[in-house]
Structure formats: C-alpha cells, structure tokens
PDB file of N, CA and C in Angstrom:
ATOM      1  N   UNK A   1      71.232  43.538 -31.906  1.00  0.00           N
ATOM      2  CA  UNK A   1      70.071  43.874 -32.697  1.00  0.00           C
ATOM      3  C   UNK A   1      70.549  44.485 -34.013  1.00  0.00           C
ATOM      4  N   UNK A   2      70.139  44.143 -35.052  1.00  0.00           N
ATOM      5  CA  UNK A   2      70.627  44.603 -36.743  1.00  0.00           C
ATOM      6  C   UNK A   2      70.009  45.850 -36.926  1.00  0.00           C
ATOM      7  N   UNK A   3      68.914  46.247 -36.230  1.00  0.00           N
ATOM      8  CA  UNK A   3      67.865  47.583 -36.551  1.00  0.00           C
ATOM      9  C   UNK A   3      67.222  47.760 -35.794  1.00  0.00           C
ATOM     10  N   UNK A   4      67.722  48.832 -34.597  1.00  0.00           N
ATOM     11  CA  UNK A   4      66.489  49.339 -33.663  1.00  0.00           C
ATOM     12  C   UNK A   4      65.126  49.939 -34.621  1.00  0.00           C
ATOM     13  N   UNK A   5      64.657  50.160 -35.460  1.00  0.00           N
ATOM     14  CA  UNK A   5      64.036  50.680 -35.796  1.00  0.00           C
ATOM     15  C   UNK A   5      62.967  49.487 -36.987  1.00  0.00           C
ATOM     16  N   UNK A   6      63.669  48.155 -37.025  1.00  0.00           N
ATOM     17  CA  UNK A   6      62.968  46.781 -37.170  1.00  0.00           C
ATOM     18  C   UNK A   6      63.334  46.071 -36.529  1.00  0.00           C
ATOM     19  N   UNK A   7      62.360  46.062 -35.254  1.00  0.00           N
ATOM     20  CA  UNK A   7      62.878  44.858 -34.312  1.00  0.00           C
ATOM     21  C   UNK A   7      62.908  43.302 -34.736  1.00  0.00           C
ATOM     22  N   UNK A   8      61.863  43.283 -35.480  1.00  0.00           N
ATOM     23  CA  UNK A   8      62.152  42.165 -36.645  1.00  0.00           C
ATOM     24  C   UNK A   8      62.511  41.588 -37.539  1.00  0.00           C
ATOM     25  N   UNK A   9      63.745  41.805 -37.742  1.00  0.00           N
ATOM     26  CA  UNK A   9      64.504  41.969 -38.737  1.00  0.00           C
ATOM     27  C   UNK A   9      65.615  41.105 -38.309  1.00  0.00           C
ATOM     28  N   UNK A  10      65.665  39.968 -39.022  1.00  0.00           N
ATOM     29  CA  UNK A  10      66.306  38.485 -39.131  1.00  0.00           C
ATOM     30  C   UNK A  10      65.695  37.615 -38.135  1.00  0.00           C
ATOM     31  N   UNK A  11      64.358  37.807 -37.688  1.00  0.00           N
ATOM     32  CA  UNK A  11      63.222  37.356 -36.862  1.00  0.00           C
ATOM     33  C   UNK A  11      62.876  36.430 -37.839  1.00  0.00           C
ATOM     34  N   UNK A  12      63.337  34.779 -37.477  1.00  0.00           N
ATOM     35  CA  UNK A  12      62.425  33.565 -38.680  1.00  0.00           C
ATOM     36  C   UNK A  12      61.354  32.763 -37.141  1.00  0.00           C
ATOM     37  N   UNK A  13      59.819  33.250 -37.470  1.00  0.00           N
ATOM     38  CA  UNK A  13      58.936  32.413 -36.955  1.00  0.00           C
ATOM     39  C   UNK A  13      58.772  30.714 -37.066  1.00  0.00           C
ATOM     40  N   UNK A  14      58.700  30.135 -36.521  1.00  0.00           N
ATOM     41  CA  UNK A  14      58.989  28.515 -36.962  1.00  0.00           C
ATOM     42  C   UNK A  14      57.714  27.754 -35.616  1.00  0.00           C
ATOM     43  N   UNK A  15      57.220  27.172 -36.272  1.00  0.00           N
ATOM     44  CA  UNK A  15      56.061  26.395 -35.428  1.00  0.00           C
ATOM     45  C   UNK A  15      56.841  24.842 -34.792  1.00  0.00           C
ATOM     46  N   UNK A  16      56.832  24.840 -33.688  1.00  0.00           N
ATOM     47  CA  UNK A  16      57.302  22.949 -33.478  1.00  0.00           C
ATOM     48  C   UNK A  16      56.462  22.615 -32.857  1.00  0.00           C
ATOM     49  N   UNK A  17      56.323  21.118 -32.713  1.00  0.00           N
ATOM     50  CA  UNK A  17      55.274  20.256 -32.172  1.00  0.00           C
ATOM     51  C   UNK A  17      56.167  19.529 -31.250  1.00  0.00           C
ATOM     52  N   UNK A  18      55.248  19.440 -30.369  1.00  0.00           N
ATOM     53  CA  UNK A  18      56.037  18.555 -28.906  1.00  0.00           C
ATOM     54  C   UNK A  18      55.745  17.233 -29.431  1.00  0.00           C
ATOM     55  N   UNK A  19      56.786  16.271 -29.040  1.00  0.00           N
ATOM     56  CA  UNK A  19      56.160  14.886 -29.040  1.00  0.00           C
ATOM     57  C   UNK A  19      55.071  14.710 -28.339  1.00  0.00           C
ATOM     58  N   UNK A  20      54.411  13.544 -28.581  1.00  0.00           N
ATOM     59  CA  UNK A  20      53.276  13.177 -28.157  1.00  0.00           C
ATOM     60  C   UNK A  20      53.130  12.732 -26.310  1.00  0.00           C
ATOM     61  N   UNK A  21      53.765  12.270 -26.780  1.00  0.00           N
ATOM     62  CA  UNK A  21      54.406  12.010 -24.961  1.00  0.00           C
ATOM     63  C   UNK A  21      54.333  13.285 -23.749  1.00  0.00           C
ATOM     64  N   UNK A  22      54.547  14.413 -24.686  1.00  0.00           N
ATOM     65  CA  UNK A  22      54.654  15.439 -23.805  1.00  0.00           C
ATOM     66  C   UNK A  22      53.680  16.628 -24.158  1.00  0.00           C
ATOM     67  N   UNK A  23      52.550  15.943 -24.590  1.00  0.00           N
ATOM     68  CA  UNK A  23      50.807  16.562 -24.541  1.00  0.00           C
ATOM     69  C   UNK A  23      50.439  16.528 -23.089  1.00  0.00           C
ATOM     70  N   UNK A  24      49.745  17.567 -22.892  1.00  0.00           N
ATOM     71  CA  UNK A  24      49.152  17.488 -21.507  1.00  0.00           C
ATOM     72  C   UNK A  24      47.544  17.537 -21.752  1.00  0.00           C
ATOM     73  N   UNK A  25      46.886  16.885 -21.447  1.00  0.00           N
ATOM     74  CA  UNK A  25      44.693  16.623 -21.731  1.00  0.00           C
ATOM     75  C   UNK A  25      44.578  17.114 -20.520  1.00  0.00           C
ATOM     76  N   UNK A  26      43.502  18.254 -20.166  1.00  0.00           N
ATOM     77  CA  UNK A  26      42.950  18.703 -19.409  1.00  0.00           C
ATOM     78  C   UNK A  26      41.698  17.694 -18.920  1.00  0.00           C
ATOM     79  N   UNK A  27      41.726  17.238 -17.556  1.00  0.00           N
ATOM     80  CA  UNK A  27      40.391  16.407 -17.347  1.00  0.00           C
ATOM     81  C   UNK A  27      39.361  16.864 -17.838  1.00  0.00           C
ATOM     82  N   UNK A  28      38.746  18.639 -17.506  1.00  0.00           N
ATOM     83  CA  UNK A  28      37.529  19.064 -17.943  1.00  0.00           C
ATOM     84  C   UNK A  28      37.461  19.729 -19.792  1.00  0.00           C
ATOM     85  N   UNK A  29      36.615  19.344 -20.170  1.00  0.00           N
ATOM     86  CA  UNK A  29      36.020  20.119 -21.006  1.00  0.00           C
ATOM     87  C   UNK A  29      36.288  21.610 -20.746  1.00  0.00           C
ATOM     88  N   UNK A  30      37.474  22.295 -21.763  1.00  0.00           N
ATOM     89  CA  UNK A  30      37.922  23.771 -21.803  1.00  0.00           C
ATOM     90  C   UNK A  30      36.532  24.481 -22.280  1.00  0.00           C
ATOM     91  N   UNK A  31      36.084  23.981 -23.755  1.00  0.00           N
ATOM     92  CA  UNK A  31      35.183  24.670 -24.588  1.00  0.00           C
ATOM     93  C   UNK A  31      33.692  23.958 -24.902  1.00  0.00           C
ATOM     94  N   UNK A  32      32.731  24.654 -25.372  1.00  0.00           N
ATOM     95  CA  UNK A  32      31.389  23.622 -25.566  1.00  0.00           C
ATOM     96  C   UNK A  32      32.149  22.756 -27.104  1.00  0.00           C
ATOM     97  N   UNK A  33      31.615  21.475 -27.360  1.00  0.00           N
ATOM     98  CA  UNK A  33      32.112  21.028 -28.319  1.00  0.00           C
ATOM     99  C   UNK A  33      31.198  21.661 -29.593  1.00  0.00           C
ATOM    100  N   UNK A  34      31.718  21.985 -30.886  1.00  0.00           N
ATOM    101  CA  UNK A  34      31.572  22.174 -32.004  1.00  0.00           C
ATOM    102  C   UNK A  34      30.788  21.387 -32.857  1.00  0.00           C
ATOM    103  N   UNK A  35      31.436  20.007 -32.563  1.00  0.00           N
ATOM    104  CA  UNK A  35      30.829  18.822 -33.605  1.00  0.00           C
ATOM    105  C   UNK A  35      30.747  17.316 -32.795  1.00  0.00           C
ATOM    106  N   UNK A  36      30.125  16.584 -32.835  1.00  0.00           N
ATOM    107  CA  UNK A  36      30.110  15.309 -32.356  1.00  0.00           C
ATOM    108  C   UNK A  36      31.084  14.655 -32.641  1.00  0.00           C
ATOM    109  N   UNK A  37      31.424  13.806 -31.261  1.00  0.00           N
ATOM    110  CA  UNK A  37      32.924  12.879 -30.622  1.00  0.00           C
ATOM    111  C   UNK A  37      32.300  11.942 -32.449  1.00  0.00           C
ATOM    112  N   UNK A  38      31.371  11.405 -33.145  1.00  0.00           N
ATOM    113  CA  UNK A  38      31.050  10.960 -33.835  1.00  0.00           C
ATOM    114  C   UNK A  38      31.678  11.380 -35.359  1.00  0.00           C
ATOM    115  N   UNK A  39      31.123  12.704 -35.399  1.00  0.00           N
ATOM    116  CA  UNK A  39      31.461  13.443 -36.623  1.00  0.00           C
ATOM    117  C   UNK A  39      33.025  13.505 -36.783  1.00  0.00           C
ATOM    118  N   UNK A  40      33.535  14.037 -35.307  1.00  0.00           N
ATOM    119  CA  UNK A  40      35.388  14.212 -35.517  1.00  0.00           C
ATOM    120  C   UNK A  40      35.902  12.509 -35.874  1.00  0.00           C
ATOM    121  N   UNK A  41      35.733  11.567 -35.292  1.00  0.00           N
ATOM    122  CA  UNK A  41      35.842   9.971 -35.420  1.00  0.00           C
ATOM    123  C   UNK A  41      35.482   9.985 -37.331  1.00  0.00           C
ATOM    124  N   UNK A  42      34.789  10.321 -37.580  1.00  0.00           N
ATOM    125  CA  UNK A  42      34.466   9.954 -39.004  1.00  0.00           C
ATOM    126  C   UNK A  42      35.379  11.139 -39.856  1.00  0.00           C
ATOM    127  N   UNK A  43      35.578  12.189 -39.594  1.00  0.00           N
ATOM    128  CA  UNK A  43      36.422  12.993 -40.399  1.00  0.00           C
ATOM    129  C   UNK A  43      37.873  12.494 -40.150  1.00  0.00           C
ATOM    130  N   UNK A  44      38.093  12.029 -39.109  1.00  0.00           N
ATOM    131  CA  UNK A  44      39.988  11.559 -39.080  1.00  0.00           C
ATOM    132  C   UNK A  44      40.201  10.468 -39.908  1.00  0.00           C
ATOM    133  N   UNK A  45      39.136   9.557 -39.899  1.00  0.00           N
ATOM    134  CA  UNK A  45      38.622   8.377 -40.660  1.00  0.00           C
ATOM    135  C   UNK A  45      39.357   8.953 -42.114  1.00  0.00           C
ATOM    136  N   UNK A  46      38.305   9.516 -42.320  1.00  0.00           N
ATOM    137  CA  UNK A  46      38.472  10.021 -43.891  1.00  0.00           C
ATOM    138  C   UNK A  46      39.944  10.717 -44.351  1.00  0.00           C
ATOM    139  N   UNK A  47      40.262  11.766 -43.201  1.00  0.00           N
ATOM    140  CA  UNK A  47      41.642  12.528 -43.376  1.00  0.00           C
ATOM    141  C   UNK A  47      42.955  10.739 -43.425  1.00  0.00           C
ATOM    142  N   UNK A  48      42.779  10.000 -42.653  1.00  0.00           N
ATOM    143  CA  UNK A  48      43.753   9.256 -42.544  1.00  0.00           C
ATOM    144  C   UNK A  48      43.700   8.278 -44.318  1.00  0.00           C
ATOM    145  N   UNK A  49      42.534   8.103 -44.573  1.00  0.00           N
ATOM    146  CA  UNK A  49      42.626   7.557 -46.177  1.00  0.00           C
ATOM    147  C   UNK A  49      43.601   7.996 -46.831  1.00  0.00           C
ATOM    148  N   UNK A  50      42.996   9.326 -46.621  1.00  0.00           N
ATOM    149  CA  UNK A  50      43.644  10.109 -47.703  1.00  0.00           C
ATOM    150  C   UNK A  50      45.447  10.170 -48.139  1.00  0.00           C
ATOM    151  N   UNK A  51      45.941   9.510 -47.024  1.00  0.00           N
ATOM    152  CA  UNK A  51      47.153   9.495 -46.656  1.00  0.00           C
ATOM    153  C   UNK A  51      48.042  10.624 -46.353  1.00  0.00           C
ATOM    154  N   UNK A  52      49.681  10.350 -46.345  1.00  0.00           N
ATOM    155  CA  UNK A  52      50.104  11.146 -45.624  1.00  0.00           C
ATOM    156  C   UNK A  52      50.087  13.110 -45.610  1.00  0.00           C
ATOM    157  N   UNK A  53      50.189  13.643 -44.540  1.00  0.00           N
ATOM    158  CA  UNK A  53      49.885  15.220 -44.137  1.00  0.00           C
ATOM    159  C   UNK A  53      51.062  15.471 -44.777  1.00  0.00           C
ATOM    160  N   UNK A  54      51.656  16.720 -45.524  1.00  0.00           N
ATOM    161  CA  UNK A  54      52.527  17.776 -45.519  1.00  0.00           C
ATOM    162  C   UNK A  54      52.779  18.629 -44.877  1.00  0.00           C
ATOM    163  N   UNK A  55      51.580  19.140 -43.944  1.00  0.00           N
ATOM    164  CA  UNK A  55      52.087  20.276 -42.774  1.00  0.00           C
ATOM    165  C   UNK A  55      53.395  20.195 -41.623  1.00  0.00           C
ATOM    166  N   UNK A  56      53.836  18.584 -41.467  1.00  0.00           N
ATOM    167  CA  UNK A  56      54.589  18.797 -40.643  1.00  0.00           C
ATOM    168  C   UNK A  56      54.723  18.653 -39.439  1.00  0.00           C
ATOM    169  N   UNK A  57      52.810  18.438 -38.963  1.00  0.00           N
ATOM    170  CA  UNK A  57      52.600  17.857 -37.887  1.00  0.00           C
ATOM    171  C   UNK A  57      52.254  16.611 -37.569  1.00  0.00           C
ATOM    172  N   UNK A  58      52.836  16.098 -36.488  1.00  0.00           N
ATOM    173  CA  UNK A  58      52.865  15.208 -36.171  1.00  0.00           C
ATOM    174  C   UNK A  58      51.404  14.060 -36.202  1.00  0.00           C
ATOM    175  N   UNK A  59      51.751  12.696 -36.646  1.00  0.00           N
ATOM    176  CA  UNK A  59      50.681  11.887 -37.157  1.00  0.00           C
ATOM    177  C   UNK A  59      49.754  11.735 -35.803  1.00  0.00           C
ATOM    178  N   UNK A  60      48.172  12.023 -36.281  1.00  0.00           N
ATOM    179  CA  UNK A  60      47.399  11.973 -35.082  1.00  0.00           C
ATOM    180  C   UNK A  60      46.896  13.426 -34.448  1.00  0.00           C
ATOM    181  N   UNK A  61      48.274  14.896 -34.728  1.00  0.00           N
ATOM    182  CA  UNK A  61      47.811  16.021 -33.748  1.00  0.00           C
ATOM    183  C   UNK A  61      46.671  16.548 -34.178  1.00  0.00           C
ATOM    184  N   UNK A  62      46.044  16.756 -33.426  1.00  0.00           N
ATOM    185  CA  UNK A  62      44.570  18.166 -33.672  1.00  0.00           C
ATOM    186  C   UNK A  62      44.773  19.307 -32.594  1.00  0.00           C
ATOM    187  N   UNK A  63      43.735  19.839 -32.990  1.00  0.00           N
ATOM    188  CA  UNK A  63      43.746  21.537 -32.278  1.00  0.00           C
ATOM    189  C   UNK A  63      42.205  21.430 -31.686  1.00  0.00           C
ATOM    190  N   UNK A  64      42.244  21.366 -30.190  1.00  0.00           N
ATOM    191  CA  UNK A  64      41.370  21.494 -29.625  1.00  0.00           C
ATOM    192  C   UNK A  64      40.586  20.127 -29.453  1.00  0.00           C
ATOM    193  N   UNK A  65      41.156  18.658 -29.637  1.00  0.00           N
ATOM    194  CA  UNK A  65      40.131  18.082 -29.005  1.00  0.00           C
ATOM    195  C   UNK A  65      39.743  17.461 -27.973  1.00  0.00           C
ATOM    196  N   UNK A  66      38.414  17.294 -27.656  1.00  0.00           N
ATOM    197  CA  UNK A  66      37.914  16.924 -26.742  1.00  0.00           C
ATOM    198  C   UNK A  66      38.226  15.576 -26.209  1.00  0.00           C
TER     199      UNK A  66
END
C-alpha cells in the first residue's frame, strides 16, 4: 500500500464489458418497463444511423433491457 492514510492512491477505476456471449437475460422481467419494446426499437434505430459509439462499449450493449 503507497498510503495508509489514501487507500486510493494509485487506484485506476476502468469499466470492461463482457463479450456478448457471456451476457446472462433473466427469463422474468427484473423492473416495470420505462418505455415501449416499440419506442426502445425506434431509438436504437436512430442511435445506429448515427453511426459509430465512442464509449467503448460494445456494438448492440444497453443497460437494462427488457
């Protein structure tokens, strides 16, 4: 440890994404849905025009869907 007194200290946070392959889909519905299977279908629509993401995640991931 460099600093009992910053335990965080040379601590680099880093986000990774599993391949796709190794997503796990819950059979049930976790949460009530937000927006219509319709509305999300038409916003990926639009996000995929737009072409490619910079975040880093992988082509296709979302957060939370149904």
């Amino acid at each position: 440890m460099l600093d009992v007194e910053n335990v965080a200290l040379g601590h680099a946070a880093r986000q990774r994404w599993s391949p796709a392959d190794k997503w796990v889909f819950s059979e049930q519905q976790a949460h009530p849905l937000i927006i219509t299977k319709e509305d999300f279908d038409l916003a990926q629509a639009t996000l995929a025009r737009r072409g490619k993401r910079s975040s880093g995640a992988p082509e296709g991931a979302t957060c939370g869907r149904a």
